[in-house]
Protein backbone atom coordinates (compact mmCIF):
# COMPACT_ATOMS: atom_id res chain seq x y z
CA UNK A 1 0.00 0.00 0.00
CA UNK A 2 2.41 2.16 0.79
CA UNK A 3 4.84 1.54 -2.56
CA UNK A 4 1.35 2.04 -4.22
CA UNK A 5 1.29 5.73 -2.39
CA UNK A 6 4.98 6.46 -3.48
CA UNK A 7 3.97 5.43 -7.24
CA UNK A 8 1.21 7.85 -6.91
CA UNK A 9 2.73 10.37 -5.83
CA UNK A 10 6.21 10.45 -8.44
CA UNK A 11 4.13 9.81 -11.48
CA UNK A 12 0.14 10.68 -11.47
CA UNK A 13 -1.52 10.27 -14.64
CA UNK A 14 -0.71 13.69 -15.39
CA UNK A 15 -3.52 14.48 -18.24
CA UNK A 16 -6.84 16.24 -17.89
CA UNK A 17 -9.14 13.04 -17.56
CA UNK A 18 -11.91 11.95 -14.95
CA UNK A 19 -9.55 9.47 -14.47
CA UNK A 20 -6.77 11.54 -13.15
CA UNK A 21 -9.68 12.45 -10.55
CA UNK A 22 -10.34 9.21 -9.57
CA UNK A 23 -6.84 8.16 -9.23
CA UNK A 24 -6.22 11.39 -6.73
CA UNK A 25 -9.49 9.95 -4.67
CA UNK A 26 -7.79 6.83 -4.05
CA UNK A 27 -4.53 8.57 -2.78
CA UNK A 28 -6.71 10.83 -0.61
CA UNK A 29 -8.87 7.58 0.66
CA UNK A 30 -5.80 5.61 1.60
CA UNK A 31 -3.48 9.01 3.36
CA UNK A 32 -7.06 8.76 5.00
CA UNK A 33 -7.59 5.31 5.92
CA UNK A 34 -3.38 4.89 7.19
CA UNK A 35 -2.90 8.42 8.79
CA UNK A 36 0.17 6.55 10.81
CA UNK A 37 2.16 7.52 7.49
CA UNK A 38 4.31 10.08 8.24
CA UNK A 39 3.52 11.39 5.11
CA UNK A 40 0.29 11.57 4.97
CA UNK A 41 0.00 15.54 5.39
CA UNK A 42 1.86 15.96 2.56
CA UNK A 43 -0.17 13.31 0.14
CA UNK A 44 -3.48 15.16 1.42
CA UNK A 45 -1.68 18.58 0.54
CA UNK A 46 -0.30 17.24 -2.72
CA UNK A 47 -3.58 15.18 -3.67
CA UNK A 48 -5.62 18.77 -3.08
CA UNK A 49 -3.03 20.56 -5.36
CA UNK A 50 -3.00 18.42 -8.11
CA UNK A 51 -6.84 17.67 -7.76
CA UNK A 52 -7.97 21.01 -7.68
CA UNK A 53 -5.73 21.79 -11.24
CA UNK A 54 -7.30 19.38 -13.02
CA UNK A 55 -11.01 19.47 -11.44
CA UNK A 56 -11.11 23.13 -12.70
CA UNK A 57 -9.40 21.98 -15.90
CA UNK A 58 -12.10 19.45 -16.98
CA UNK A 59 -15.41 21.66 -15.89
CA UNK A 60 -16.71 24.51 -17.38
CA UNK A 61 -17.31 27.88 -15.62
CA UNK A 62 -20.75 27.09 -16.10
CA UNK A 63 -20.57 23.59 -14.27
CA UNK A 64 -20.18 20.98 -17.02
CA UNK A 65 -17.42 18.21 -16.79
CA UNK A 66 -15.92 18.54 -20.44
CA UNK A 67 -16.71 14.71 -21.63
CA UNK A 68 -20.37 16.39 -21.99
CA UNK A 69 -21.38 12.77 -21.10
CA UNK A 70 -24.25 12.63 -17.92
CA UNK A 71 -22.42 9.86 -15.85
CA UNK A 72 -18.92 11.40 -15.91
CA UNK A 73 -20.44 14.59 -15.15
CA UNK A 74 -21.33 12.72 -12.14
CA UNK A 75 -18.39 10.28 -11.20
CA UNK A 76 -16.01 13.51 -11.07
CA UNK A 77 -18.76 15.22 -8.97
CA UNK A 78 -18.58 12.83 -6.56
CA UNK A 79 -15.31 12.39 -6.17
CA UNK A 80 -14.43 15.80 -5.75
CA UNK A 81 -16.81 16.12 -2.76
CA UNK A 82 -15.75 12.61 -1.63
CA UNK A 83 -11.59 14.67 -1.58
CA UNK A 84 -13.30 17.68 -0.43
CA UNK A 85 -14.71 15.95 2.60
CA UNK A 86 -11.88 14.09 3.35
CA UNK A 87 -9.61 17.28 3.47
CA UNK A 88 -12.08 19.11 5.67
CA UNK A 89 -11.80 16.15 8.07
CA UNK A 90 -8.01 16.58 8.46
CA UNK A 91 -8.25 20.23 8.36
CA UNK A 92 -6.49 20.20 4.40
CA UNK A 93 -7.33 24.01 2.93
CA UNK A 94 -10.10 23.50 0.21
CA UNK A 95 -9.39 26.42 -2.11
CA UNK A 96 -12.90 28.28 -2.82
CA UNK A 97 -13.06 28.34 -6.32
CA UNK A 98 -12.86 24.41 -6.18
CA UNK A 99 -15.83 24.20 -3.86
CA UNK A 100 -17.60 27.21 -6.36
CA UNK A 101 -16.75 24.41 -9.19
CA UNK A 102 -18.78 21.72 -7.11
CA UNK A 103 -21.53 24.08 -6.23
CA UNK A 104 -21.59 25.01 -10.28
CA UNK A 105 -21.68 21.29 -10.99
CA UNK A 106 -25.06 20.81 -9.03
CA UNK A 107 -26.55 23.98 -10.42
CA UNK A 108 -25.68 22.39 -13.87
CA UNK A 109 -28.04 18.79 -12.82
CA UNK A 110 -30.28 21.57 -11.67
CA UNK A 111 -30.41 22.93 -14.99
CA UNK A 112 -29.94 20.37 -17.02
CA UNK A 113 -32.42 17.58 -15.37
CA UNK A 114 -34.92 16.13 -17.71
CA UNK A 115 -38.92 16.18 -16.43
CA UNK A 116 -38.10 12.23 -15.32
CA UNK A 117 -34.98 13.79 -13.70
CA UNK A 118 -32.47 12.14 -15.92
CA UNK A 119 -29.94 13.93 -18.16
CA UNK A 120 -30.15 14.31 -21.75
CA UNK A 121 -28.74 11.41 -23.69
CA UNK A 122 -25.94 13.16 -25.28
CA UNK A 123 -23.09 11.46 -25.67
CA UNK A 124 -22.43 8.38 -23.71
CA UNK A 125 -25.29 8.72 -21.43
CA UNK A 126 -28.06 6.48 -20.88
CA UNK A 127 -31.30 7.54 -19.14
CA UNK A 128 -33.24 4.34 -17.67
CA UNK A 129 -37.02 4.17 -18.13
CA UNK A 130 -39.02 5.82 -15.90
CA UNK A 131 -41.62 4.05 -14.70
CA UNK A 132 -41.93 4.38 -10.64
CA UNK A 133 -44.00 7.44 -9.38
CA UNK A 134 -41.90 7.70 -6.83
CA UNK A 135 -39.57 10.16 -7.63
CA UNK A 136 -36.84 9.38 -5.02
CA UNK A 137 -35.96 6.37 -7.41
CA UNK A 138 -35.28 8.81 -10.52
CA UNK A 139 -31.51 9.34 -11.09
CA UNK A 140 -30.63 12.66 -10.28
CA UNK A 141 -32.87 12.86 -7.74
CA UNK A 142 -29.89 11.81 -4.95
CA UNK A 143 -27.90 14.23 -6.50
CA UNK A 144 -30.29 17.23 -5.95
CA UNK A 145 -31.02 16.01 -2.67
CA UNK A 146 -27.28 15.94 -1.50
CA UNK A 147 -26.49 19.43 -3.01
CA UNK A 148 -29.21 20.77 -0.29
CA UNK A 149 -27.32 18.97 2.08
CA UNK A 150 -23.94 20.20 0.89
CA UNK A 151 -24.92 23.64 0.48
CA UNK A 152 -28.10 24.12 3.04
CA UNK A 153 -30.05 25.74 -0.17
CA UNK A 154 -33.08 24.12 -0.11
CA UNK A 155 -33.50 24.49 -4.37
CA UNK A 156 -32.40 21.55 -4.96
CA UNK A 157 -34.61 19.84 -2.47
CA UNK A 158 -37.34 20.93 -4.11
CA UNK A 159 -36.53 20.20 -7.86
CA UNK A 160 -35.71 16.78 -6.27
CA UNK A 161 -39.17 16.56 -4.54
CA UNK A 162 -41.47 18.65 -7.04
CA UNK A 163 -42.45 21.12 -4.37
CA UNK A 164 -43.90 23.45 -7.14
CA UNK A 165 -45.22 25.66 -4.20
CA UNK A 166 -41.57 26.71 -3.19
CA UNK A 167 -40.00 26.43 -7.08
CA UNK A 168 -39.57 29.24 -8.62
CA UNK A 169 -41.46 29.97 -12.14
CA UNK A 170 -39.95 27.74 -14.59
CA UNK A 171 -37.06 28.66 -16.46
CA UNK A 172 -35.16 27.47 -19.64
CA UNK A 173 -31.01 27.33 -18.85
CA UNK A 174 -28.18 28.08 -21.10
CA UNK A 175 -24.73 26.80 -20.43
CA UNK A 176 -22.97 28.45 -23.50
CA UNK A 177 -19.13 27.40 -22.08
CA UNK A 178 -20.33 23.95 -22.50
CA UNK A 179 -22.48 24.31 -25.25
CA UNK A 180 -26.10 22.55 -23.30
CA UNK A 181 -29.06 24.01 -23.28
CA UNK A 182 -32.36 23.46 -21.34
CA UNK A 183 -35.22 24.73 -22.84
CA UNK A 184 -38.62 24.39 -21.14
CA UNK A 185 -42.28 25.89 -19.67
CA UNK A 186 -42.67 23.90 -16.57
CA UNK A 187 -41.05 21.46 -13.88
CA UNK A 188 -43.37 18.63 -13.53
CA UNK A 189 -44.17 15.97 -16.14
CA UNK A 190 -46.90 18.11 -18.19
CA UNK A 191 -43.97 20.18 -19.24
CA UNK A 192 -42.83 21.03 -22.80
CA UNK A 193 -39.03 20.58 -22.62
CA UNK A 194 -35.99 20.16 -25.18
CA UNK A 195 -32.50 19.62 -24.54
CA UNK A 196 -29.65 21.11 -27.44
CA UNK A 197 -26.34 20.09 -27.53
CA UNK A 198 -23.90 22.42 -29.53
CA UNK A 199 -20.63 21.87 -27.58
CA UNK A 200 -16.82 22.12 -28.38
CA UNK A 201 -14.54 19.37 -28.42
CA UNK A 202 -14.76 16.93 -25.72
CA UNK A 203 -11.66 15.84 -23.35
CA UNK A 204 -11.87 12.62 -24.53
CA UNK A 205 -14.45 9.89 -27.19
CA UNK A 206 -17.10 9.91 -25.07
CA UNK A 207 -19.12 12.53 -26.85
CA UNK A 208 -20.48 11.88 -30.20
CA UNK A 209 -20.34 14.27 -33.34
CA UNK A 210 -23.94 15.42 -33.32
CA UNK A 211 -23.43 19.15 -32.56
CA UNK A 212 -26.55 20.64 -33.41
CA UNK A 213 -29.24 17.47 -31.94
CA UNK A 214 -31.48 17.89 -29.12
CA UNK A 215 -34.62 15.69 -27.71
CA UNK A 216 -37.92 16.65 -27.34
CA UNK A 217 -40.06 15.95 -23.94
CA UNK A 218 -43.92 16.76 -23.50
CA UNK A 219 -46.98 16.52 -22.06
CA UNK A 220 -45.58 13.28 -19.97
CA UNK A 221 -43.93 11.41 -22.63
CA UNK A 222 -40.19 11.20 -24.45
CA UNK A 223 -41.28 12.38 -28.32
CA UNK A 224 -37.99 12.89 -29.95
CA UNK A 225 -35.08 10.77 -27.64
CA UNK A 226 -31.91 10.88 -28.34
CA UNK A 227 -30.48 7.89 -30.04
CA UNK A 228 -28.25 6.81 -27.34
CA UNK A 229 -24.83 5.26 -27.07
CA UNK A 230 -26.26 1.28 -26.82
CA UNK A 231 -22.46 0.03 -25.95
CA UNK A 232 -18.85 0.60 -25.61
CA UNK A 233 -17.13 -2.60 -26.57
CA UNK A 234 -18.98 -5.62 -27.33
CA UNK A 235 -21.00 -4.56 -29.98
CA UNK A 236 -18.22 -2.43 -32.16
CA UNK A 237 -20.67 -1.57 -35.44
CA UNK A 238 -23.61 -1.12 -33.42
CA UNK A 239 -21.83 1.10 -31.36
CA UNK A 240 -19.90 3.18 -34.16
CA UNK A 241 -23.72 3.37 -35.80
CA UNK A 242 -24.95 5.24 -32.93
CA UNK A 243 -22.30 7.38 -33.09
CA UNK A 244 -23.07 8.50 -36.71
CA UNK A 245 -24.31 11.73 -37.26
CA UNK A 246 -26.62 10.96 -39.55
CA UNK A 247 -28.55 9.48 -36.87
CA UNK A 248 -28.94 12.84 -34.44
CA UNK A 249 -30.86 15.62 -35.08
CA UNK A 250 -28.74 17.38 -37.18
CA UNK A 251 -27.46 18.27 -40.22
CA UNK A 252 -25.14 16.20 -42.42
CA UNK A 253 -22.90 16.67 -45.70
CA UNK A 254 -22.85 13.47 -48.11
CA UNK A 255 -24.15 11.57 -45.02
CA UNK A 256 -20.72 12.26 -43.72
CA UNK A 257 -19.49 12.51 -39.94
CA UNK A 258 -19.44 16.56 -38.69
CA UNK A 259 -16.47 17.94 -36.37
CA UNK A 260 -16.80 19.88 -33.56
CA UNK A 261 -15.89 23.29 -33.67
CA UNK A 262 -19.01 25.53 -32.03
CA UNK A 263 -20.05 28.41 -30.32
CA UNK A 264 -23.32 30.24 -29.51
CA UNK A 265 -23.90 33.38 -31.16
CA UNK A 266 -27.31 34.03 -29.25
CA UNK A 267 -29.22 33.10 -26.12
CA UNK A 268 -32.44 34.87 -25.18
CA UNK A 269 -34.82 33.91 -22.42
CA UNK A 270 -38.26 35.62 -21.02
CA UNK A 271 -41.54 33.93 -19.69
CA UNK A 272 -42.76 34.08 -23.34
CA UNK A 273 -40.72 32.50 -25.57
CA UNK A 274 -36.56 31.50 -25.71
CA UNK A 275 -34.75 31.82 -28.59
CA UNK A 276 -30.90 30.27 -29.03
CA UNK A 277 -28.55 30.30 -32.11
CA UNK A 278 -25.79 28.02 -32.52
CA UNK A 279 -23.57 27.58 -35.11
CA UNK A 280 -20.92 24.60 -35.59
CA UNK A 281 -18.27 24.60 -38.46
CA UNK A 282 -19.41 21.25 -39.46
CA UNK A 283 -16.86 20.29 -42.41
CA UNK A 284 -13.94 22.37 -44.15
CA UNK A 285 -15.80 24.37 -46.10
CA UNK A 286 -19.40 24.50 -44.66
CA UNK A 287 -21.30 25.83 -40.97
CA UNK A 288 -24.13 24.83 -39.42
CA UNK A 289 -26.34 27.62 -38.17
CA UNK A 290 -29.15 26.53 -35.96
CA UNK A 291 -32.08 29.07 -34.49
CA UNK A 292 -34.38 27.54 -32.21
CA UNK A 293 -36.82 29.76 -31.16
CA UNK A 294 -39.50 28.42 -28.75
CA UNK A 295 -42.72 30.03 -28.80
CA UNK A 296 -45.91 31.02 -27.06
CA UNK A 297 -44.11 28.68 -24.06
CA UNK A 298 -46.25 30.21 -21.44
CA UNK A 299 -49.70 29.42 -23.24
CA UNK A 300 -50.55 25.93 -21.69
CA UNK A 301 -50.43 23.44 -25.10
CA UNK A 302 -49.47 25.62 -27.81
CA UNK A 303 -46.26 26.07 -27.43
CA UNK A 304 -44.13 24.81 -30.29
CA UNK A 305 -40.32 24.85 -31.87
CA UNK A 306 -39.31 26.97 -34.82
CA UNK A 307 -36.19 25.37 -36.48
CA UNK A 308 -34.00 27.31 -38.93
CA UNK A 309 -31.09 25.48 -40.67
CA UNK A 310 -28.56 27.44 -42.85
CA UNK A 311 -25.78 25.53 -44.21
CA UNK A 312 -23.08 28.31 -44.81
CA UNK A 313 -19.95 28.09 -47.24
CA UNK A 314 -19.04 26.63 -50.14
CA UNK A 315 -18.99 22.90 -49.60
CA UNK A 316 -20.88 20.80 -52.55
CA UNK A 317 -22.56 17.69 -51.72
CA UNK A 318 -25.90 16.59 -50.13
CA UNK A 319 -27.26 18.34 -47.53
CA UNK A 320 -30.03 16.25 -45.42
CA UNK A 321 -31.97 17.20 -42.05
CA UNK A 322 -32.49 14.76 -40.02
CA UNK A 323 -34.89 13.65 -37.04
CA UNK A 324 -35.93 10.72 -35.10
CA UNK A 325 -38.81 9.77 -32.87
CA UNK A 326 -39.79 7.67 -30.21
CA UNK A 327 -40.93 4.35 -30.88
CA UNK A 328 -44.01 3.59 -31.84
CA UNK A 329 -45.67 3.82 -35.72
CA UNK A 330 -44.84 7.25 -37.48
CA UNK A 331 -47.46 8.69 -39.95
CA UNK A 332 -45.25 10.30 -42.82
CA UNK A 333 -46.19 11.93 -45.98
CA UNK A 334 -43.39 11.75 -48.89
CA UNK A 335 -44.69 14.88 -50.65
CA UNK A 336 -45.14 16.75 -47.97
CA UNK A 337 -42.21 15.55 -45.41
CA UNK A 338 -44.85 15.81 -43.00
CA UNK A 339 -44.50 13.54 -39.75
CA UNK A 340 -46.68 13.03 -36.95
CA UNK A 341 -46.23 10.20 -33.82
CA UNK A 342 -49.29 8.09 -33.12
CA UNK A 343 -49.33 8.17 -29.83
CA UNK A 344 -53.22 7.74 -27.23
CA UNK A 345 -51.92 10.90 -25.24
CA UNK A 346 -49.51 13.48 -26.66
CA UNK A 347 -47.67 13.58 -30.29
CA UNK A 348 -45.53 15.66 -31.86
CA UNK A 349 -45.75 16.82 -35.86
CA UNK A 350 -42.19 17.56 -37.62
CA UNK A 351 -42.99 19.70 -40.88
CA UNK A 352 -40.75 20.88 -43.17
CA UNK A 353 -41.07 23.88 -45.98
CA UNK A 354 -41.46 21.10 -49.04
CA UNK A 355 -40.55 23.95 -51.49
CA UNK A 356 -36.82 23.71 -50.43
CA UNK A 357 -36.44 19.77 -50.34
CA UNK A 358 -35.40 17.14 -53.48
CA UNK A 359 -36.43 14.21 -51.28
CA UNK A 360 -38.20 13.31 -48.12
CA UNK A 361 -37.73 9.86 -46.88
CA UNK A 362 -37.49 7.27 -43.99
CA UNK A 363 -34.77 5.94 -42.67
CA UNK A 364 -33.14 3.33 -39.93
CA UNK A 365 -33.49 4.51 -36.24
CA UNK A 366 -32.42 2.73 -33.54
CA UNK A 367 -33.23 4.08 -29.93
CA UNK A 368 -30.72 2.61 -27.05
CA UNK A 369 -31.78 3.85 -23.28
CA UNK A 370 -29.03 2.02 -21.45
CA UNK A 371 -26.08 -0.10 -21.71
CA UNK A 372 -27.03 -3.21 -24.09
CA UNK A 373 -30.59 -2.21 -24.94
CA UNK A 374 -32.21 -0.88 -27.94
CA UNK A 375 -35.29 -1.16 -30.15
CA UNK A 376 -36.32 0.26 -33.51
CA UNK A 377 -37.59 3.88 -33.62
CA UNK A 378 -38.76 5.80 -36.81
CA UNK A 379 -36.50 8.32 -38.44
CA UNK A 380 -36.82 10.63 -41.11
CA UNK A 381 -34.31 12.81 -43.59
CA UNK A 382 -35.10 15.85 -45.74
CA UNK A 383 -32.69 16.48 -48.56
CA UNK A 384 -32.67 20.14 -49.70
CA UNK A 385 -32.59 20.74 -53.78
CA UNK A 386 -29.67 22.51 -53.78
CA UNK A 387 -26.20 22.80 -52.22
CA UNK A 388 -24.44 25.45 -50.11
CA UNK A 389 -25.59 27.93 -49.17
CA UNK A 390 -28.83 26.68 -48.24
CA UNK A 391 -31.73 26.94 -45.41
CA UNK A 392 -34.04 24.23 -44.05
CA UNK A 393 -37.04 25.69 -41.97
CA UNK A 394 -39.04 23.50 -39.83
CA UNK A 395 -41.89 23.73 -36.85
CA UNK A 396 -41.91 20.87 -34.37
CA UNK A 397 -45.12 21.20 -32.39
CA UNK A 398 -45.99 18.60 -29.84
CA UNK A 399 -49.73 18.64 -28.51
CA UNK A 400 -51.72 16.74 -26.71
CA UNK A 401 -54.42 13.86 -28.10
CA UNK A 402 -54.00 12.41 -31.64
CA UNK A 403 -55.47 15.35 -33.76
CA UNK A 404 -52.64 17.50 -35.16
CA UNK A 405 -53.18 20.78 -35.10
CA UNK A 406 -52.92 22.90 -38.42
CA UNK A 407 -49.71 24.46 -39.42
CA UNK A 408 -47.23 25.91 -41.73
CA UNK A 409 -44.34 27.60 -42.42
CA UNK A 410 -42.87 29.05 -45.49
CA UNK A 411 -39.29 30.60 -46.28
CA UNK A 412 -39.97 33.82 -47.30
CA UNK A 413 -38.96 34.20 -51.35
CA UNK A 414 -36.16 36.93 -50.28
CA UNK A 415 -34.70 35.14 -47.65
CA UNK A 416 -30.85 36.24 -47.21
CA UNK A 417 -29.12 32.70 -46.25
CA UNK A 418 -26.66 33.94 -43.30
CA UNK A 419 -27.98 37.18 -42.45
CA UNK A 420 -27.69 38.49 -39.19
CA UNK A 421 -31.21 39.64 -39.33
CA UNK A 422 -34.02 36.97 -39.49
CA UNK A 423 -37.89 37.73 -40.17
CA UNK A 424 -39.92 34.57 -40.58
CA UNK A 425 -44.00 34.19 -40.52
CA UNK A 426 -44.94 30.95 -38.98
CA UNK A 427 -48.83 29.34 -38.54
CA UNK A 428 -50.26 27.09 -35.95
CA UNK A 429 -52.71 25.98 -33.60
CA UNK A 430 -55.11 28.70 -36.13
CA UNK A 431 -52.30 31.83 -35.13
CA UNK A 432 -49.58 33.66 -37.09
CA UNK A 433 -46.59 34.18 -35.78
CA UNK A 434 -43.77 36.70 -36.55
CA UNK A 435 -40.02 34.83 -34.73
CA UNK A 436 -36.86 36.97 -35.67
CA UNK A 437 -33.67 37.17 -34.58
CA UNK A 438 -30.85 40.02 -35.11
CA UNK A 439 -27.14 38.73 -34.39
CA UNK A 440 -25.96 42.23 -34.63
CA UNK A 441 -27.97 43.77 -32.07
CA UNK A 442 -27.94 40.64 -30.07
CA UNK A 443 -32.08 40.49 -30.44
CA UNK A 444 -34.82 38.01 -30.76
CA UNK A 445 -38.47 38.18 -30.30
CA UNK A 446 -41.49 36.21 -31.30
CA UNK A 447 -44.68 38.33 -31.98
CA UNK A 448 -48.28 37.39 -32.26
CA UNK A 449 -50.21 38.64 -35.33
């Protein structure tokens, strides 16, 4: 045990890794276990050193451990209260903004939790079926309970519990270091709520190349999941399919894999409506621009998504939009690209402008919760008529029952692909809607008519 120590100490892992923070728990946990060591100060002073470098290293200023994956997000969380305890216990300093970190870590699950109090599926995550009512048995809901705890803030308790008496009004969450998004009209499981990931390069291959996707929650039901990670090892095909991004909800070239090279270029937030731009420089010579702009949120069942896609450069080649659904039988309409779920209780309807695409079509969807387990889900692809420059626009509108509600939404003939100012006029559920966004004056708004 000791030589083990010694080891540790000349030659750590010495990379930015959630391993590196597991390996400095262990040192902690035995300088902790054998304080008869004589040097067992100096391994709990070295351990917070080195632990504290790299903890900060591999999490955002906005909370997010930088595989951008939901279960190493929490293995280096709980390690680094699992050191942090341990050093308060032999009186070790704990050096505030490393604490800070922690505390930013929670307010991310805060964030961040799904209705069913899961994360979102990006990356190697998997999010086990809800099916309890008792919401002690979710995942994250030991997490949010411990940060109250930790922190006496009593928040987190009540995300945890679903006190909606002491919750504040729902809100949506940006996390623009990290590139994860939270958008959403309630806290209990009648919300509308999606989750985008646009995020730069993770630490290490546990993130996929979907920059762009997101999943769709509402009215008590998963609409538009993510299409998971399914397995690490066994399984090497099915897992490098799931990694395709083809299979996310996101824009491809030539059916090609995208890189990951993002930022946010606008986040707006108000009681009415959200509104987020992204933009990822997908491929050498083209970028993916993505609005989202989330309407009429606070009008109980008719809020709905406004999706505009510009594909900016010079790249030739296919362009296809893609989107998959939970499973269950998918009603689609080749003409139109129209695409509505069949569901007894709540359904969403994808529709594209058909005046910009050459083809829409089904294709292979796979949907993988956890570790080993999948099942077939219904997936669709527009491909636009042209290449670069180019711009998809698309509503997704979830509602409640079977009966769709009308809708439509045209690119305007003078459209300017890659403008910084946007003015689009959108219909459903019987209104007209004006959604616009201005890049150079940092602006959004969505406007009834």
């Amino acid at each position: 045990m000791y030589d083990h120590q010694v080891k540790t100490e000349k030659l750590p892992m010495g990379r930015i890794h959630n391993k590196a923070i597991f390996e400095q728990r262990g040192f902690v946990n035995v300088a902790h276990t054998f304080p008869e060591f004589k040097e067992t100060r100096a391994w709990l002073e070295l351990a917070m050193a080195r632990t504290c470098e790299n903890f900060l290293a591999q999490t955002t200023s906005d909370g997010v451990q930088r595989e951008w994956s939901g279960g190493y997000h929490l293995g280096v969380l709980a390690d680094a209260v699992e050191i942090s305890s341990r050093m308060d216990e032999f009186g070790v300093p704990v050096p505030e903004e490393f604490r800070q970190r922690i505390r930013a870590m929670y307010d991310y699950i805060y964030g961040i939790a799904t209705p069913d109090l899961g994360f979102p599926m990006f990356g190697d995550t998997a999010r086990p079926l809800v099916e309890d009512p008792d919401r002690s048995t979710w995942p994250l809901y030991g997490a949010l309970m411990e940060a109250t705890q930790l922190f006496g803030d009593p928040k987190y308790a009540t995300r945890a519990r679903l006190d909606e008496d002491a919750l504040p009004p729902p809100a949506s969450h940006a996390f623009p270091e990290a590139g994860l998004y939270a958008l959403r009209n309630g806290w209990g499981q009648d919300q509308i709520y999606l989750a985008l990931h646009c995020s730069p390069p993770a630490i290490t291959s546990h993130d996929q190349p979907d920059n762009g996707t997101f999943e769709l929650y509402a009215y008590g039901r998963w609409l538009m999941p993510d299409s998971g990670f399914y397995t690490y090892g066994r399984d090497p095909v099915a897992r490098a399919w799931h990694r395709q991004t083809q299979v996310h909800q996101t824009l491809t070239l030539d059916g090609q894999d995208s890189q990951e090279d993002a930022k946010q270029l606008l986040w707006h937030t108000e009681p009415a409506f959200d509104a987020l731009v992204v933009e990822n420089q997908s491929y050498p010579n083209l970028a993916h621009r993505r609005t989202v702009w989330f309407v009429n949120k606070s009008t109980d069942g008719r809020g709905f998504f406004v999706f505009l896609d510009e594909a900016l450069g010079d790249a030739t080649g296919q362009l296809d939009l893609h989107f998959q659904f939970a499973p269950g039988e998918l009603r689609f309409d080749k003409s139109s690209g129209r695409a509505t779920t069949t569901f007894a209780d709540a359904n969403v309807l994808v529709l594209p402008d058909a005046a910009m695409l050459r083809l829409a079509e089904q294709s292979e969807g796979w949907f993988a919760w956890q570790y080993g387990s999948r099942r077939p889900r219904p997936a669709v692809r527009y491909q636009h008529k042209r290449a670069a420059p180019v711009a998809f626009l698309t509503l997704v509108v979830s509602y409640r029952g079977e009966q769709a509600p009308s809708a439509a939404a045209p690119l305007p003939a003078d459209f300017v692909i890659g403008a910084d100012r946007v003015v689009l006029s959108v219909s459903v559920f019987g209104d007209t809607w004006e959604v616009g966004r201005d890049l150079e004056q940092g602006k959004a708004w969505a406007l009834s008519r």
